[in-house]
Each structure stands twice: as structure tokens, then as C-alpha cells.
Protein backbone atom coordinates (compact mmCIF):
# COMPACT_ATOMS: atom_id res chain seq x y z
CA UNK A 1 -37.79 -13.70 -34.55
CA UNK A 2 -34.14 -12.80 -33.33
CA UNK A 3 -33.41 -8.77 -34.61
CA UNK A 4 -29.81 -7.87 -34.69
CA UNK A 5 -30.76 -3.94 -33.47
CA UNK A 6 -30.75 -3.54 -29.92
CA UNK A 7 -33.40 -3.38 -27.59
CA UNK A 8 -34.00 -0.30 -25.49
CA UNK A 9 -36.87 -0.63 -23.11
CA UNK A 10 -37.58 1.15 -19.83
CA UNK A 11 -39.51 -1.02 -17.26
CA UNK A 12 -42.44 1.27 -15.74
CA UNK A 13 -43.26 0.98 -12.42
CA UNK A 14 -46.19 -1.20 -11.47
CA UNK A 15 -49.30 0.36 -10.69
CA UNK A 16 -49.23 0.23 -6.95
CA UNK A 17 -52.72 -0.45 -4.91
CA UNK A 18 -54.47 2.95 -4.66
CA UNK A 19 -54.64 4.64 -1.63
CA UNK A 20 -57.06 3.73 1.36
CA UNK A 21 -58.97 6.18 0.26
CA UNK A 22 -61.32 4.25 -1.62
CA UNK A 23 -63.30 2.69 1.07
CA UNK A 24 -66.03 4.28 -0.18
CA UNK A 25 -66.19 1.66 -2.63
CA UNK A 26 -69.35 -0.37 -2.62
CA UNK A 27 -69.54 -2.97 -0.11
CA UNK A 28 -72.08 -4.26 -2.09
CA UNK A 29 -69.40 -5.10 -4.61
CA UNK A 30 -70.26 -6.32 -7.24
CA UNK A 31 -73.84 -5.37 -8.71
CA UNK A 32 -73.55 -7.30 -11.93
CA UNK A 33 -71.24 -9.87 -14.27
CA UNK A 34 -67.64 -9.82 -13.78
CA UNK A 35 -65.51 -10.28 -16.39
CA UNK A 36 -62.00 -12.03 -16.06
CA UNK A 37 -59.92 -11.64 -19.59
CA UNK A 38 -57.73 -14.14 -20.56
CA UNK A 39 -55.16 -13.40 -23.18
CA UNK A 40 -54.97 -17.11 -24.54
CA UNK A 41 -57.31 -19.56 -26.12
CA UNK A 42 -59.78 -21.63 -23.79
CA UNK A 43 -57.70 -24.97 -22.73
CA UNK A 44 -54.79 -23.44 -21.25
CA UNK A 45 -53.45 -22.89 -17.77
CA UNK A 46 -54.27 -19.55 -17.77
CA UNK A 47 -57.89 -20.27 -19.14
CA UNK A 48 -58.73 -23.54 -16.81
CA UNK A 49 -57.29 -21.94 -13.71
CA UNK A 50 -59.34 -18.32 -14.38
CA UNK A 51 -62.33 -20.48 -15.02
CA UNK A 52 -62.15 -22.41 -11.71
CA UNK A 53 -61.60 -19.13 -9.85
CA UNK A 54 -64.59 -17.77 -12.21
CA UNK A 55 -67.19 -20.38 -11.06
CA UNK A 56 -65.82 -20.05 -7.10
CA UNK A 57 -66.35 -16.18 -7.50
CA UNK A 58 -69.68 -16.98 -9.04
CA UNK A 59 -70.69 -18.49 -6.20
CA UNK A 60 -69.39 -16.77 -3.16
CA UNK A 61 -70.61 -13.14 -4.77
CA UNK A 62 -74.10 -13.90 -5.70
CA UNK A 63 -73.52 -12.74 -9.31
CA UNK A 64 -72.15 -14.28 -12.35
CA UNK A 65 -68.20 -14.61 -13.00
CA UNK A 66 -67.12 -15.15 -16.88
CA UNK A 67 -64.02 -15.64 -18.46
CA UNK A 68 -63.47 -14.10 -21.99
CA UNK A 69 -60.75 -15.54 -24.04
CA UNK A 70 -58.70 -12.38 -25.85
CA UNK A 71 -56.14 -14.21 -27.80
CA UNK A 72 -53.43 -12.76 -29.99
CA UNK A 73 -50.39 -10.61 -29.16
CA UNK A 74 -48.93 -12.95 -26.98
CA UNK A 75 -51.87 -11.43 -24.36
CA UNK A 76 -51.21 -7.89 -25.51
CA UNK A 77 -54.60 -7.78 -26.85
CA UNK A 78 -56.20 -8.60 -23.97
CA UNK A 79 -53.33 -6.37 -21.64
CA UNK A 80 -54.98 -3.35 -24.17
CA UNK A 81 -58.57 -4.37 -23.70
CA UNK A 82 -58.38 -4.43 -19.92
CA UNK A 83 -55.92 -1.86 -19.69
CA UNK A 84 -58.95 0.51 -21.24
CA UNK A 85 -61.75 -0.93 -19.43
CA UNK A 86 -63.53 1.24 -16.67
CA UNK A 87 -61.16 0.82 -13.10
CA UNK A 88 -64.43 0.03 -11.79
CA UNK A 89 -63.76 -4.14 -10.81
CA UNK A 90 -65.68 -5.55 -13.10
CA UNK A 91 -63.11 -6.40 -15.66
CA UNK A 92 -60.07 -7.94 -14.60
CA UNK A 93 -57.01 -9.66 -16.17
CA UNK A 94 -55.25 -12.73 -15.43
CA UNK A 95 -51.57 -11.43 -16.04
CA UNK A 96 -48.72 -14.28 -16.66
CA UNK A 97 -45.33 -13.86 -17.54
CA UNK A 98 -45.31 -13.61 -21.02
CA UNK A 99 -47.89 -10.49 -20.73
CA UNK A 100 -44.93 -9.16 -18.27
CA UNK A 101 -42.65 -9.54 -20.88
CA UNK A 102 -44.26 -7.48 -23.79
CA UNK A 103 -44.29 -4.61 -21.52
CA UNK A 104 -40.78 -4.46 -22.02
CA UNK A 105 -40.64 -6.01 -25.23
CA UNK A 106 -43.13 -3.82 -27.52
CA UNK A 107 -42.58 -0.31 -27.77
CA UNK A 108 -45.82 0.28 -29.46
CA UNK A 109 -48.32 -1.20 -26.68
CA UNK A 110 -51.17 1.11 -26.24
CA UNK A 111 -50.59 0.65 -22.34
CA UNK A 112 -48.33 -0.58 -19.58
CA UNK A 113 -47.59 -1.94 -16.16
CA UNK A 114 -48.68 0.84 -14.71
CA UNK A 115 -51.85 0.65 -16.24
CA UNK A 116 -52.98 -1.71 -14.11
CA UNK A 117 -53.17 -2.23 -10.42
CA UNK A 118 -52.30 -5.90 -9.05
CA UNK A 119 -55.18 -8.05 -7.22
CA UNK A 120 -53.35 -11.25 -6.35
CA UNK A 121 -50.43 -13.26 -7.37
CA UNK A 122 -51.49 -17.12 -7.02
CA UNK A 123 -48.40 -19.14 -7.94
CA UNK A 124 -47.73 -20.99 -11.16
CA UNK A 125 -46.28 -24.51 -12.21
CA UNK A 126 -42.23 -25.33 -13.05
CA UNK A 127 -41.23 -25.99 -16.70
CA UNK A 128 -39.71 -29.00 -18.40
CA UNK A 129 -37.05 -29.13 -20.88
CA UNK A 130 -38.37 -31.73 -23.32
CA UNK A 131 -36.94 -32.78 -26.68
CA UNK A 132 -38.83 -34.81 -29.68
CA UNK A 133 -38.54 -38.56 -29.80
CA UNK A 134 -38.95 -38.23 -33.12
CA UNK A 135 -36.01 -35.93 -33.99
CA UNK A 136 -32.53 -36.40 -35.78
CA UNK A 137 -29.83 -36.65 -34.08
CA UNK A 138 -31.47 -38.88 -31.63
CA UNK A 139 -31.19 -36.67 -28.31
CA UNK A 140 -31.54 -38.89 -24.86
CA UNK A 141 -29.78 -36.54 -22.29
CA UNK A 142 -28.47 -33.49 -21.84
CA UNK A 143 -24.87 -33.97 -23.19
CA UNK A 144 -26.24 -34.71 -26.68
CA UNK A 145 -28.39 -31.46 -26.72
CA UNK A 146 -25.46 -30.03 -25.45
CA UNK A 147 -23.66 -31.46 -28.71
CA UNK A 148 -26.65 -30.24 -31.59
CA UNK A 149 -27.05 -26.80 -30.06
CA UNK A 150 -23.26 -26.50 -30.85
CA UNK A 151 -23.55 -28.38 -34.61
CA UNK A 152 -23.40 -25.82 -37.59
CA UNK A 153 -27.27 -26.44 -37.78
CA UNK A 154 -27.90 -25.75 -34.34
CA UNK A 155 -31.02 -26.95 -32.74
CA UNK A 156 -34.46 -25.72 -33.84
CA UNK A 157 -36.57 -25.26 -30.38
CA UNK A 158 -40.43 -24.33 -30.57
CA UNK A 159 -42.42 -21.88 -28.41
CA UNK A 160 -45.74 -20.47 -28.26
CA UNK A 161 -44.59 -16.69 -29.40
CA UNK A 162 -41.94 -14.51 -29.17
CA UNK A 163 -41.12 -13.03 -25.74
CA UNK A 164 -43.22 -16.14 -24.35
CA UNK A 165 -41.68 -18.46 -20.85
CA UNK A 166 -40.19 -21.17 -23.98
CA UNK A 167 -38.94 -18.32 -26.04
CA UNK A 168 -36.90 -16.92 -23.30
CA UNK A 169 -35.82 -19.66 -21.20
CA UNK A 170 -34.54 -21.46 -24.38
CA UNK A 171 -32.49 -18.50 -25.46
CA UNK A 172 -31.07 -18.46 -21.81
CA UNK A 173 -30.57 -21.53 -21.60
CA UNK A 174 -28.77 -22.15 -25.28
CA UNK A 175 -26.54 -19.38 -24.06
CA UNK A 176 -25.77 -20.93 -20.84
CA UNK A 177 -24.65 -24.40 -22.98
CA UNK A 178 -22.52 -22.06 -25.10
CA UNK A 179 -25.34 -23.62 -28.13
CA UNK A 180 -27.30 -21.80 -30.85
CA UNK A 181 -30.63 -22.67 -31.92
CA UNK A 182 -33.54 -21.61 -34.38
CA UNK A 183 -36.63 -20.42 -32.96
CA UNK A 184 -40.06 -21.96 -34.35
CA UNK A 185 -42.43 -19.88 -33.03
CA UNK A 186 -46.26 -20.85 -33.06
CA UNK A 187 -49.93 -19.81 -32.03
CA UNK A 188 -49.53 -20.68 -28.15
CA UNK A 189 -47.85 -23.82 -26.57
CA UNK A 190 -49.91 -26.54 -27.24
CA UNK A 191 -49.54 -26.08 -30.96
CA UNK A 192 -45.34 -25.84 -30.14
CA UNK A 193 -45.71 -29.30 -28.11
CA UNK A 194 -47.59 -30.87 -31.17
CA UNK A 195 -45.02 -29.82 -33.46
CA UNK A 196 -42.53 -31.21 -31.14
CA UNK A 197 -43.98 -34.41 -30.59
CA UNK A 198 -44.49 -34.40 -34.71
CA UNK A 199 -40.47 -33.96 -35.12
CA UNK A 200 -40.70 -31.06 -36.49
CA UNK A 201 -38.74 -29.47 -34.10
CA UNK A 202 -35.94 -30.36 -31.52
CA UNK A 203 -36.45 -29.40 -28.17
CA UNK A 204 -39.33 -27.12 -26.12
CA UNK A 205 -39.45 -26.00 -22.47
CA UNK A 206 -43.11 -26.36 -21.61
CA UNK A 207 -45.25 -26.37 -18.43
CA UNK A 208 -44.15 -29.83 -16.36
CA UNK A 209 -47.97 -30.96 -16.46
CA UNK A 210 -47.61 -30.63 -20.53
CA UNK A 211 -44.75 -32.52 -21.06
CA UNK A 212 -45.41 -35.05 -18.45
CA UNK A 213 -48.61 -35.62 -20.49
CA UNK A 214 -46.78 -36.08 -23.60
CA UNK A 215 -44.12 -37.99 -22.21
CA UNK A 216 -43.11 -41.69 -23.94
CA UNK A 217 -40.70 -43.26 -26.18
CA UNK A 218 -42.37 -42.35 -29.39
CA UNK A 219 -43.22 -38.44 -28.21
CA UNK A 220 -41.41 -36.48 -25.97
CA UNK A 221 -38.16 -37.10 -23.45
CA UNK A 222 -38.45 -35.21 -20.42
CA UNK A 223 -34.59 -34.31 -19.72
CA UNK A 224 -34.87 -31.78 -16.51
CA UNK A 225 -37.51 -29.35 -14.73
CA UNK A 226 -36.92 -26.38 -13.03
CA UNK A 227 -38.33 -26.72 -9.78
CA UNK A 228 -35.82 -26.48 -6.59
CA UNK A 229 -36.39 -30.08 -6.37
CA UNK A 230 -37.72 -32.89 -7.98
CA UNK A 231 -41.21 -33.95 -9.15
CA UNK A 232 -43.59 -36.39 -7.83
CA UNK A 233 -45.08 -36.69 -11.20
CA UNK A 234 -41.60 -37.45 -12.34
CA UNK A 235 -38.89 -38.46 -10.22
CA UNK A 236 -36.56 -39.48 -12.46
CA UNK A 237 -36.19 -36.45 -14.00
CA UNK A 238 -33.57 -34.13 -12.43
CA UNK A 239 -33.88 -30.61 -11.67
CA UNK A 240 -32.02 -28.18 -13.97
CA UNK A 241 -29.77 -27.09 -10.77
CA UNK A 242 -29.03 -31.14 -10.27
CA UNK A 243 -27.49 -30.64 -13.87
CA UNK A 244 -25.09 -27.00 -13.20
CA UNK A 245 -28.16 -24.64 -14.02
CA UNK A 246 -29.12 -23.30 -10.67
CA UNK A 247 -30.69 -19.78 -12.58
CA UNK A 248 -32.46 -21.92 -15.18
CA UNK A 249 -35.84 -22.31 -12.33
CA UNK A 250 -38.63 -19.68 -13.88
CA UNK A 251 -42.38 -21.15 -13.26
CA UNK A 252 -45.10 -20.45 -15.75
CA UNK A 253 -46.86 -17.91 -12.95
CA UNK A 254 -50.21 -16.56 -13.05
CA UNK A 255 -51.60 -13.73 -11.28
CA UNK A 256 -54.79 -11.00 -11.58
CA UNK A 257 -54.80 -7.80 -12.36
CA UNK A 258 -57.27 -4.53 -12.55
CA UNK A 259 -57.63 -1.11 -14.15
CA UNK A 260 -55.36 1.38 -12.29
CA UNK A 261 -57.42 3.46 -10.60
CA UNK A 262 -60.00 0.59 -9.30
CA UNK A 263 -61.23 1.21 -6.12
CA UNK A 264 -58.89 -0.21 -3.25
CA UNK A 265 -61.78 -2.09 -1.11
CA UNK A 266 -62.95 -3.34 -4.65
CA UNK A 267 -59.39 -4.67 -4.89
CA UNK A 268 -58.85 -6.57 -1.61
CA UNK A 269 -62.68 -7.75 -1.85
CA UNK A 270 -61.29 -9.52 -4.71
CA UNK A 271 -58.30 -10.81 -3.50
CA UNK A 272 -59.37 -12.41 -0.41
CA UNK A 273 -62.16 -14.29 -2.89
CA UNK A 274 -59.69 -15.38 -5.41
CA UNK A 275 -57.12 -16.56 -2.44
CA UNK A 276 -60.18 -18.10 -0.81
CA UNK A 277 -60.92 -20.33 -4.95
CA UNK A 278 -57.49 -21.15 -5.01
CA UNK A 279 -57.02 -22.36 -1.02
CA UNK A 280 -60.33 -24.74 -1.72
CA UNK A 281 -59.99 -28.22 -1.52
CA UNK A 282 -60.88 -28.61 -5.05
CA UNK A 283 -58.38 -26.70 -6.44
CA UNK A 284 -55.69 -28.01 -4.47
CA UNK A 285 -56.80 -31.93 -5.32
CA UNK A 286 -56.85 -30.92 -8.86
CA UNK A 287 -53.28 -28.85 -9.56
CA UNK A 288 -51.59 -29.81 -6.65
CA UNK A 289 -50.75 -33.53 -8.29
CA UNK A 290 -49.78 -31.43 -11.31
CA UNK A 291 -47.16 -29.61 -9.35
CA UNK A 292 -48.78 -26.29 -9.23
CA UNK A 293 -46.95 -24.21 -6.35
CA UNK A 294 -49.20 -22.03 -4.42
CA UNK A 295 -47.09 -18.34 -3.84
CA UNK A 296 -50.15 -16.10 -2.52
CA UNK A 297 -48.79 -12.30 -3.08
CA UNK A 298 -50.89 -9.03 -2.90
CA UNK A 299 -50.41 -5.41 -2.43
CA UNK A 300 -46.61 -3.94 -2.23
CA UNK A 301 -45.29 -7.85 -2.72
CA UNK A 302 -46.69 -8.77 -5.65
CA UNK A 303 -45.81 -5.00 -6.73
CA UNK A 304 -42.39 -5.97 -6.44
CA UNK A 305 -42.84 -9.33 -7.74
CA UNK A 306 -44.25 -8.15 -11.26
CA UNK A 307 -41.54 -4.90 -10.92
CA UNK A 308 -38.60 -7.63 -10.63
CA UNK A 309 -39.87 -9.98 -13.44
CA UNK A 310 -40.13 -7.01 -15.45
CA UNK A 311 -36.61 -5.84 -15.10
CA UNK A 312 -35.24 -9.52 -15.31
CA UNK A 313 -36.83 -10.09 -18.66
CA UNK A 314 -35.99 -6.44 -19.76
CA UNK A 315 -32.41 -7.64 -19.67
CA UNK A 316 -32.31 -10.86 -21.21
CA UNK A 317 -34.02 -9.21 -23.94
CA UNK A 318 -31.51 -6.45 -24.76
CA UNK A 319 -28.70 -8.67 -24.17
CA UNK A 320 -30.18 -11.39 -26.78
CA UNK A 321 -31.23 -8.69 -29.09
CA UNK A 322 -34.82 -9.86 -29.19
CA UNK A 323 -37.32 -7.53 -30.74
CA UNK A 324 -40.59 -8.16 -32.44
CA UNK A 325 -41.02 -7.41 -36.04
């Protein structure tokens, strides 16, 4: 929910890649089951992606490669459970945005950036402003959104947690239109996207692959993405920059992270094999047509990367006066 108290955060610096001192690290890497958390239940992006890499791993290491579903927290439980795991590269984390986010968002986590160092960055998908079928007013377009979000009701917009890609974007985006909203917050996004689809709420930005899926006259209207340009899985749809929103473009992004303190060779051993499952032809054939874009980052890159998300979200979170309860 929306607090009226202020929020004062601090980002912390990411945990950069240790030094090169750690080439002492087994080149027989690794000896025995690797463990990728994910902080969401199985079904998600997050989850189907880490699975593919999983089973790629599997095979190119000689040793198994399993993904363990932490869920709750809005992936803080997981962030805590890797976070405290031995930096020894054989439990890892796949870190998206919203698990960037809490680090600047809870002031009680048991951990932060720094406690991890990054792997790989591997690119994420755009988002899609969609709004219920079902709903009244009847919404086609983004004038008449315009026009709810600035009734005396408002519009009510799901997400899948607070601090979460919907959560945020929405409240950007509501203050962008000069609109208010209420905030429906649920278990993760597919339970938001039901509810929308039900009519129980207004309007949800959700992966473009999601709402594309639940797009059709008695479900969801998809009224803009925010991609640079538009989709091939839906051309019609305009980009939110096509519509005066140029800053409105995050991307659900996914990336993998390690115990600070894991040893460096350890590190890039794993990020040329995860670059490698995401570069095969079966990945590409499979999330390509679902507009996935590819942004390979390691090392000092993806350090800033994850350093800059950090501080962006830090400040639309004070100036919103979000803060978990």
C-alpha cells in the first residue's frame, strides 16, 4: 500500500566482481548440483527462463542444474536465502527488477546489493499497458483512461506486489496523466492479470507476452507497450513514446547473481555458460517471437546496470511515498 511518511533509502553499491585473484578457483568447477533460486512461483518468466538455462547448464557441466522456487517477499526471501548461502557457486540467484527494488524499498532486509556479486545480465521482455474488457466505464484508448484516472474514484490498477515492475510503472505513469488510482496488489502477476481479465480491476501493465495472451474483446485491451518500437506480436498497438511517454519504456529484465565473495573464475565460468543457454537456437526460437530482447551485460556493466536501476527506483519511491507496511 501507498504510506504518507517518506521514504529514506540509501542505494548500496553493487557488489563488484572480486578481484582476479581468485583463479585459483577450481577449474573443475562445479563438483556437484547447482542450485539457481528463483524468488517466484514455477510458471513465470523468471522460473521458465532459469529452468531453460538450468537444463543447458546441466548439460554443458556434466552435473545437475536445479531451480528452486523461493516465493514470498516480492523475491526478498529468496534475495535472503542466497544472500546467506556459501560464495562458493553453487547457489545462485536469478535477480529481476522487482528484487532491485526492495533493496531500496525495505529497510529491514537481512542483506543487500552488495551482498551479492553479478554473473550475467541476459535481457528481459517490454510491458503492456492493458485494461479489463470487462470494466466500467468502458475504457478503449488511452484518452478514456486518461478520463477515469482523473474521476473522484480514480482507477483501481492491479500488480503482483508492492515495489513490483506494475506497481511502479503504474504509479509513474498515473502521475505522468496527472490521474490517481487504487492499487490492488496480489500474490505475483498472473493472479493480477486474472483479476483483470475478471473485472475486478481496471487497468495492469504486464509483460507484452502476458497480455498478448490474454488479449480479446471479452478479456483484456492492449492500449500501448513500451518497447522503442512496435511489436511483431502486435502491431497495432503503439508504443508508449508513439503516445507522449518517451520515459514510460522499463522491460521486465532478468539477470543472475552470486554470493559476494564467490570466486571470480567461478563467476565468468558461469557467465560464458549462461550467455552460451541463452545465445542457443532454442532459446532464441522460443522467446524471441515473444519479444524477449537479448542485452548480454557482465562484470563492471551490469554493475552499473543494477547500480542505476537501483537509484532510479530509489527515487520514484520517495517521491510517491511508497513504503511497505
Amino acid at each position: 500500500m501507498i504510506s504518507r511518511r517518506q521514504v529514506v533509502c540509501t542505494v548500496p553499491a553493487f557488489a563488484a566482481t572480486a578481484l582476479a585473484g581468485g583463479a585459483m578457483a577450481q577449474a573443475s568447477y562445479p563438483e556437484r548440483l547447482v542450485k539457481i533460486v528463483v524468488g517466484n512461483a514455477p510458471g513465470g518468466n523468471d522460473d521458465t527462463i532459469s529452468r531453460f538455462i538450468a537444463e543447458r547448464l546441466s548439460k554443458e557441466f556434466g552435473q545437475t542444474v536445479i531451480v528452486e522456487n523461493r516465493v514470498g517477499g516480492s523475491t526478498s526471501i529468496a534475495g535472503a536465502a542466497v544472500a546467506a548461502a556459501a560464495p562458493d557457486g553453487y547457489t545462485l540467484m536469478c535477480l529481476i527488477g522487482t528484487g532491485i527494488v526492495q533493496t531500496v524499498l525495505r529497510d529491514k532486509l537481512p542483506y543487500k546489493l552488495s551482498s551479492f556479486v553479478p554473473i550475467v545480465g541476459i535481457g528481459g521482455f517490454p510491458l503492456g499497458l492493458a485494461v479489463s474488457a470487462k470494466a466500467t466505464p468502458r475504457i478503449t484508448n488511452l484518452p478514456e483512461l486518461t478520463a477515469v484516472s482523473r474521476s473522484p474514484e480514480g482507477v483501481s490498477y492491479a500488480s503482483g506486489g508492492i515495489g513490483t515492475m506494475a506497481h511502479l510503472n503504474t504509479v509513474r505513469f498515473l502521475k505522468a496523466i496527472q490521474g490517481k488510482g487504487v492499487h490492488v496488489s496480489y500474490r505475483n502477476n498472473p493472479e493480477g492479470l486474472n483479476a483483470l481479465v475478471g473485472g475486478f480491476t481496471q487497468m495492469m501493465f504486464g509483460s507484452v507476452q502476458e497480455v498478448a495472451a490474454l488479449r480479446g474483446d471479452d478479456k483484456l485491451r492492449v492500449l500501448a507497450v513500451t518497447s522503442e518500437q512496435r511489436l511483431p506480436m502486435l502491431p497495432d498497438v503503439p508504443t508508449m513514446r508513439e503516445l507522449g511517454f518517451p520515459n514510460i519504456n522499463p522491460t521486465l529484465w532478468y539477470g543472475y547473481v552470486a554470493p559476494a565473495g564467490t570466486p571470480p573464475a567461478v563467476v565468468s565460468k558461469l557467465a560464458d555458460a549462461i550467455t552460451r543457454a541463452v545465445r542457443d537456437p532454442a532459446f532464441q526460437s522460443r522467446y524471441k517471437p515473444l519479444s524477449f530482447v537479448e542485452d548480454i551485460k557482465t562484470g563492471d556493466a551490469l554493475t552499473s546496470f543494477i547500480n542505476a536501476e537501483a537509484a532510479r527506483w530509489k527515487d520514484v519511491i520517495a517521491e510517491n511515498k511508497i513504503q511497505v507496511e
